[in-house]
Protein backbone atom coordinates (compact mmCIF):
# COMPACT_ATOMS: atom_id res chain seq x y z
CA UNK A 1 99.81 -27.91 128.14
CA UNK A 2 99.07 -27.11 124.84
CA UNK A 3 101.03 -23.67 123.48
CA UNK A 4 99.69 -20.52 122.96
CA UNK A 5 95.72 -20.14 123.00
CA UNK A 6 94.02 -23.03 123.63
CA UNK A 7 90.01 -22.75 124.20
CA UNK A 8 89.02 -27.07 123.56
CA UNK A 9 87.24 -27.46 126.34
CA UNK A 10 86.71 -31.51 126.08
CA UNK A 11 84.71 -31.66 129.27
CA UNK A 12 82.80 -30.38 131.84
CA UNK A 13 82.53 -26.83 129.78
CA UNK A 14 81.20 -24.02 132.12
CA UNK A 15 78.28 -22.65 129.61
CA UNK A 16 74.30 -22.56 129.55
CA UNK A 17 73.79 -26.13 128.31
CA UNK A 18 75.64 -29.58 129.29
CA UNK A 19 78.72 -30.61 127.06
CA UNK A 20 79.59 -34.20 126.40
CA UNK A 21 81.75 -33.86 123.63
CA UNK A 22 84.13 -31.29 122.37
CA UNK A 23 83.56 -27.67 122.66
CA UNK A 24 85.38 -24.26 121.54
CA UNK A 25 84.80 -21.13 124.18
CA UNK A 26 84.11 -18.51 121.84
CA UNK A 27 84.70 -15.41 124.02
CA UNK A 28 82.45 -16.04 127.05
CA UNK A 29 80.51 -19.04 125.41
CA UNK A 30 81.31 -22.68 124.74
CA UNK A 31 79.87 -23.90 121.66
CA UNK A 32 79.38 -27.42 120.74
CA UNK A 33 81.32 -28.96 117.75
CA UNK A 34 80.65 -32.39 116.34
CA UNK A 35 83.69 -33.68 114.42
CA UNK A 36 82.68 -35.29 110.90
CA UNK A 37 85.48 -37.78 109.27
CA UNK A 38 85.15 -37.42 105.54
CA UNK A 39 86.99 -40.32 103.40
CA UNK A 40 87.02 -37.36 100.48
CA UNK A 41 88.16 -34.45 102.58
CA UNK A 42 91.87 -33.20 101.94
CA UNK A 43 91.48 -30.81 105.12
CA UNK A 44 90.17 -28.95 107.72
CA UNK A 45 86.63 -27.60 107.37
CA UNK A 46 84.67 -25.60 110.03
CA UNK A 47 80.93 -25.44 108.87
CA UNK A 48 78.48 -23.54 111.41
CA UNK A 49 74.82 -24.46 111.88
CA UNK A 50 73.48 -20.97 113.64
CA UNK A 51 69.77 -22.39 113.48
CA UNK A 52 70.95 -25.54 115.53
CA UNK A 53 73.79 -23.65 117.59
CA UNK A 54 75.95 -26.05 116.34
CA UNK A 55 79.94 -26.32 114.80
CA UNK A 56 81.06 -29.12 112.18
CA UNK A 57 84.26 -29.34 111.73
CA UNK A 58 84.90 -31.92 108.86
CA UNK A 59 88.33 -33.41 108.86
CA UNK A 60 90.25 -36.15 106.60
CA UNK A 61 89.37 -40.03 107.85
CA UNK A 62 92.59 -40.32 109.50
CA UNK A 63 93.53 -37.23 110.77
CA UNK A 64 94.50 -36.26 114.54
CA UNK A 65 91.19 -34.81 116.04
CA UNK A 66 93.00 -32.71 118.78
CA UNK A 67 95.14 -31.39 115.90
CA UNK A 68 91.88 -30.71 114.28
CA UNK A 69 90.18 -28.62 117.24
CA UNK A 70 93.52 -26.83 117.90
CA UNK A 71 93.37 -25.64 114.54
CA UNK A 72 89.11 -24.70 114.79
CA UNK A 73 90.08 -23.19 118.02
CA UNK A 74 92.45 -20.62 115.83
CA UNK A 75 89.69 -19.14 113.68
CA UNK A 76 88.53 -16.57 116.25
CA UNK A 77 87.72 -14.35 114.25
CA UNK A 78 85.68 -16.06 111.81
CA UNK A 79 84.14 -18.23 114.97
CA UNK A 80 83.24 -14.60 116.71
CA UNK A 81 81.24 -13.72 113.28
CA UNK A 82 79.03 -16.48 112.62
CA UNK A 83 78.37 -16.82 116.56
CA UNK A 84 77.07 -13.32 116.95
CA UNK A 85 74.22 -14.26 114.33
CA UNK A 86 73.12 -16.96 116.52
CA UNK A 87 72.46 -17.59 119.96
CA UNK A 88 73.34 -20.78 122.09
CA UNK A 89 71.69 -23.67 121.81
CA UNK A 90 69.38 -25.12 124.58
CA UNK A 91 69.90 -29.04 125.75
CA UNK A 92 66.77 -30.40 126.98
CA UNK A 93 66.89 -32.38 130.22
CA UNK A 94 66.12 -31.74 133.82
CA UNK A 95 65.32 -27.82 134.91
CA UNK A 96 65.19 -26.62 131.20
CA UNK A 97 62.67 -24.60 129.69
CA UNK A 98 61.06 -25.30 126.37
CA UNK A 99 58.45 -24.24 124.61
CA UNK A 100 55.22 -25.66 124.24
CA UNK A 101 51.89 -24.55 121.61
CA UNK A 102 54.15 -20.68 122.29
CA UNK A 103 54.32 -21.16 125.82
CA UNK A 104 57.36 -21.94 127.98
CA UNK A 105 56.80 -25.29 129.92
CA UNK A 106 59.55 -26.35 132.62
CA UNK A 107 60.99 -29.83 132.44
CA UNK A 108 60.55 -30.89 136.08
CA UNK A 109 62.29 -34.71 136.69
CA UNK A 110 61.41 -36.61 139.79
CA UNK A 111 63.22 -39.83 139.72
CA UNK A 112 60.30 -41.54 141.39
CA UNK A 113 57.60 -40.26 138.68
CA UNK A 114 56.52 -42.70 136.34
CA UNK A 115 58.65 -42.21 132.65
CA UNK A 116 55.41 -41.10 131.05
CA UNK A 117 55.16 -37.35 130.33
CA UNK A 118 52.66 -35.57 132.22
CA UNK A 119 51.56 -31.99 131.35
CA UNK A 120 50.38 -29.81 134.39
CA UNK A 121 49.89 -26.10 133.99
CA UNK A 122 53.38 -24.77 132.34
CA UNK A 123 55.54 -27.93 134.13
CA UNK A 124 56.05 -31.06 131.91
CA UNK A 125 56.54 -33.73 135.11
CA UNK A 126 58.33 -37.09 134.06
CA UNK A 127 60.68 -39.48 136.04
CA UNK A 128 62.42 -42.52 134.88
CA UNK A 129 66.12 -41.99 134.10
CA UNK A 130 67.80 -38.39 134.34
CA UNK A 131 70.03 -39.20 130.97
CA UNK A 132 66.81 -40.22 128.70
CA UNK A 133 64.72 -36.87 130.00
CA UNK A 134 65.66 -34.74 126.91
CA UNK A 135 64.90 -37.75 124.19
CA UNK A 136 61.89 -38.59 125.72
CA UNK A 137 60.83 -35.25 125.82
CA UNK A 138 61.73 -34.94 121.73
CA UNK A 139 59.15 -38.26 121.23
CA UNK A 140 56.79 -36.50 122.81
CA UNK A 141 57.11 -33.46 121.29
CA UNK A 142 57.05 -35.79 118.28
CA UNK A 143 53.62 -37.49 118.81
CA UNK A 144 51.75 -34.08 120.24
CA UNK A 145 53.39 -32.48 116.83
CA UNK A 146 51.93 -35.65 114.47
CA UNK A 147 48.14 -35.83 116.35
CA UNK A 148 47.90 -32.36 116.46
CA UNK A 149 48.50 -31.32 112.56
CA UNK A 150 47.25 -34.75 111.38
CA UNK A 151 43.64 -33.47 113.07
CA UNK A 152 44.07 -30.39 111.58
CA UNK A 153 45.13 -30.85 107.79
CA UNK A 154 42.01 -33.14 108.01
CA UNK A 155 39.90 -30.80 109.47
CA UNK A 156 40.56 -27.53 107.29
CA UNK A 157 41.16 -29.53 104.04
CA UNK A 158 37.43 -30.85 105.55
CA UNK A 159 35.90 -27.52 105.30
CA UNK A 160 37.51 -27.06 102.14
CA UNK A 161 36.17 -30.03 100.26
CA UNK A 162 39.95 -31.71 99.56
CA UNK A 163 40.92 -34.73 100.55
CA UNK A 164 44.15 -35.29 102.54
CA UNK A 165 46.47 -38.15 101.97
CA UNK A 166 49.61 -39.02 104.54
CA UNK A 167 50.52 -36.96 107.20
CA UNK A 168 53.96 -36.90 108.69
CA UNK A 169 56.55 -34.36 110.65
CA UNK A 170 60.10 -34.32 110.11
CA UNK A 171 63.07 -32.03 110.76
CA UNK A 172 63.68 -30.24 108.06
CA UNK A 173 66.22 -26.93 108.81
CA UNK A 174 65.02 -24.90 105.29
CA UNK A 175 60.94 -25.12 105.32
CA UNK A 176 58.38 -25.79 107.71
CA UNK A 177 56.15 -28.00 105.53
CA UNK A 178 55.51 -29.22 102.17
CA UNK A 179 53.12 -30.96 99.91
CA UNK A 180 53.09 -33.58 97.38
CA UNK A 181 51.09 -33.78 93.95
CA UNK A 182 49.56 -37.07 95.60
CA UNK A 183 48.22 -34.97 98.51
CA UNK A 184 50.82 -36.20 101.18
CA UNK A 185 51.56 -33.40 103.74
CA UNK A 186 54.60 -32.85 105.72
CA UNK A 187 55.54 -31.08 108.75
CA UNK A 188 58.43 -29.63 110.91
CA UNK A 189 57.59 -31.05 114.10
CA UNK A 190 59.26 -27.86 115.60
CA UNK A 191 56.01 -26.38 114.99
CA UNK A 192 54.40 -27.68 117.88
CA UNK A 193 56.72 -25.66 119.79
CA UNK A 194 55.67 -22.19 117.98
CA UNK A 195 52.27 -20.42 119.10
CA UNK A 196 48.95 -22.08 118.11
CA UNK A 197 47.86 -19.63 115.02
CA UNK A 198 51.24 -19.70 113.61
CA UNK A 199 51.09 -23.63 113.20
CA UNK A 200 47.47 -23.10 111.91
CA UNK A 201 48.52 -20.86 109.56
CA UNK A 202 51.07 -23.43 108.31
CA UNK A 203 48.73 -26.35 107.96
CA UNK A 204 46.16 -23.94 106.39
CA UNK A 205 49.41 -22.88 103.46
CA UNK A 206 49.86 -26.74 103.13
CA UNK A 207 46.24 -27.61 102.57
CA UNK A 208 45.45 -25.02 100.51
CA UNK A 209 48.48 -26.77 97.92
CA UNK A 210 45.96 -29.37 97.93
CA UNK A 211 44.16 -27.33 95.21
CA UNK A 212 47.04 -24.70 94.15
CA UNK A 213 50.36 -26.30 93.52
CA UNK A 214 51.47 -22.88 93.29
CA UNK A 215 52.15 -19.67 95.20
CA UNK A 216 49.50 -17.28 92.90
CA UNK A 217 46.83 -14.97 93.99
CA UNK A 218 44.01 -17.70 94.27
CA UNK A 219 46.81 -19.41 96.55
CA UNK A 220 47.18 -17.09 98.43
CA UNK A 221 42.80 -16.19 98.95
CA UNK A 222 42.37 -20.32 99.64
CA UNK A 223 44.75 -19.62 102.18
CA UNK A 224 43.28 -16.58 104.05
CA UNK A 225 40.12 -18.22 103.92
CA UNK A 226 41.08 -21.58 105.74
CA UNK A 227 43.09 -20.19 108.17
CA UNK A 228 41.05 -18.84 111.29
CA UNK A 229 43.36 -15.89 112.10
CA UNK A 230 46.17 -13.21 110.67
CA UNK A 231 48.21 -15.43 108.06
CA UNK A 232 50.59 -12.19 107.66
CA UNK A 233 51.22 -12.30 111.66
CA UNK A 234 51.76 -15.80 111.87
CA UNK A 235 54.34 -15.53 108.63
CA UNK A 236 55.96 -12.59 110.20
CA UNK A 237 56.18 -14.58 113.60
CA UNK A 238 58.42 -17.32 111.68
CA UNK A 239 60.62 -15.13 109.94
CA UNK A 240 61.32 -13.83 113.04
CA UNK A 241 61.59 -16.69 115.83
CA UNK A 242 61.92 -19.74 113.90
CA UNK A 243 64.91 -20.38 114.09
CA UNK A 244 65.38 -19.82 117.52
CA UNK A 245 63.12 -23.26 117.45
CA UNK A 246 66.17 -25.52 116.03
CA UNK A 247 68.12 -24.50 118.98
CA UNK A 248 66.37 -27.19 121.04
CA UNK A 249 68.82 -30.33 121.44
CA UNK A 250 67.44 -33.52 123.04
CA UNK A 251 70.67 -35.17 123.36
CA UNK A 252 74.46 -33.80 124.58
């Protein structure tokens, strides 16, 4: 038994999501930490990722871990601050909800379903192997994410007379998309999760850099033109929710 107060939970953690690894109970809550060895790192380092619901603690190449989590596990009270900006992160797998074009879609796993994804009403049905649910699920998400704002760029750059070049979705944590002076566009995937309008309204702001590689007032017009709904609602709706969409894990 370890002295004093000791919250490591290295297994079987009682929380909202499963826990594989390490975790730190953080007054009723067990938080995920991934532990990152650093070659250059002299000590201890607790970094926390409230958009992913995650804890890094970044320790010296050849340190002790337990020694490291006993000592994450004593800043409390810098732990309780940064958690109470965030809320807990969701792992994906059998039962869980996610959501889907803004509405919430039940993971339902039958082992004798075929692995393929299958989309009925607000249930996503898939069987196959219980441990792969949640990273099949995030290729999926993946491919509806790439078809559906590939079609689009194309089809509202169509309307506007510009020409789109490559279209890809990432994961980035500090923007939602981005364009290149060669006419490239790229996409959070996460988006696919968000309502309908408010991905729109992100593909329109990416085509219209197409002609405007700026943010000015004939930016902004291009942009209130191609997009078929409130570009001020669907802005507001990101500043306000999106990062609730990077607490979605697909893997322990």
């Amino acid at each position: 038994m370890w002295p004093g107060r000791w919250k490591i939970i290295l297994s079987n953690a009682s929380s909202d999501f499963a826990s594989d690894g390490p975790h730190i109970r953080v007054g009723d809550d067990a938080w995920p930490v991934r532990v990152v060895r650093h070659a250059q790192s002299r000590r201890y380092r607790l970094v926390f990722d409230g958009a992913r619901g995650e804890l890094r603690l970044i320790v010296p190449r050849r340190a002790s871990e337990r020694a490291a989590l006993k000592w994450a596990d004593e800043q409390q009270a810098w732990l309780a601050e940064q958690v109470g900006k965030a809320v807990l992160p969701v792992i994906v797998g059998p039962g869980a909800a996610i959501p889907f074009r803004g509405v919430e879609r039940r993971v339902q796993w039958t082992a004798t379903l075929p692995r393929a994804i299958r989309l009925d009403a607000n249930i996503l049905h898939l069987g196959g192997p219980a441990e792969t649910v949640g990273r099949r699920i995030e290729r999926w998400l993946k491919a509806e994410a790439l078809d559906l704002m590939a079609r689009e760029s194309h089809e509202i750059a169509g309307a506007a007379g510009l020409s789109v070049g490559r279209v890809r979705v990432g994961d980035p944590r500090s923007r939602w998309g981005s364009c290149t002076s060669e006419g490239d566009l790229r996409y959070s995937w996460r988006l696919v999760m968000a309502p309908d309008h408010v991905r729109r309204a992100t593909v329109a702001h990416e085509v219209a850099h197409l002609r405007h590689m700026d943010h000015g007032a004939a930016f902004h017009a291009l942009v209130d033109r191609l997009h078929d709904g409130d570009v001020a609602a669907a802005r507001g709706w990101l500043r306000r929710e999106g990062r609730s969409l990077h607490r979605y894990r697909f893997t322990a």
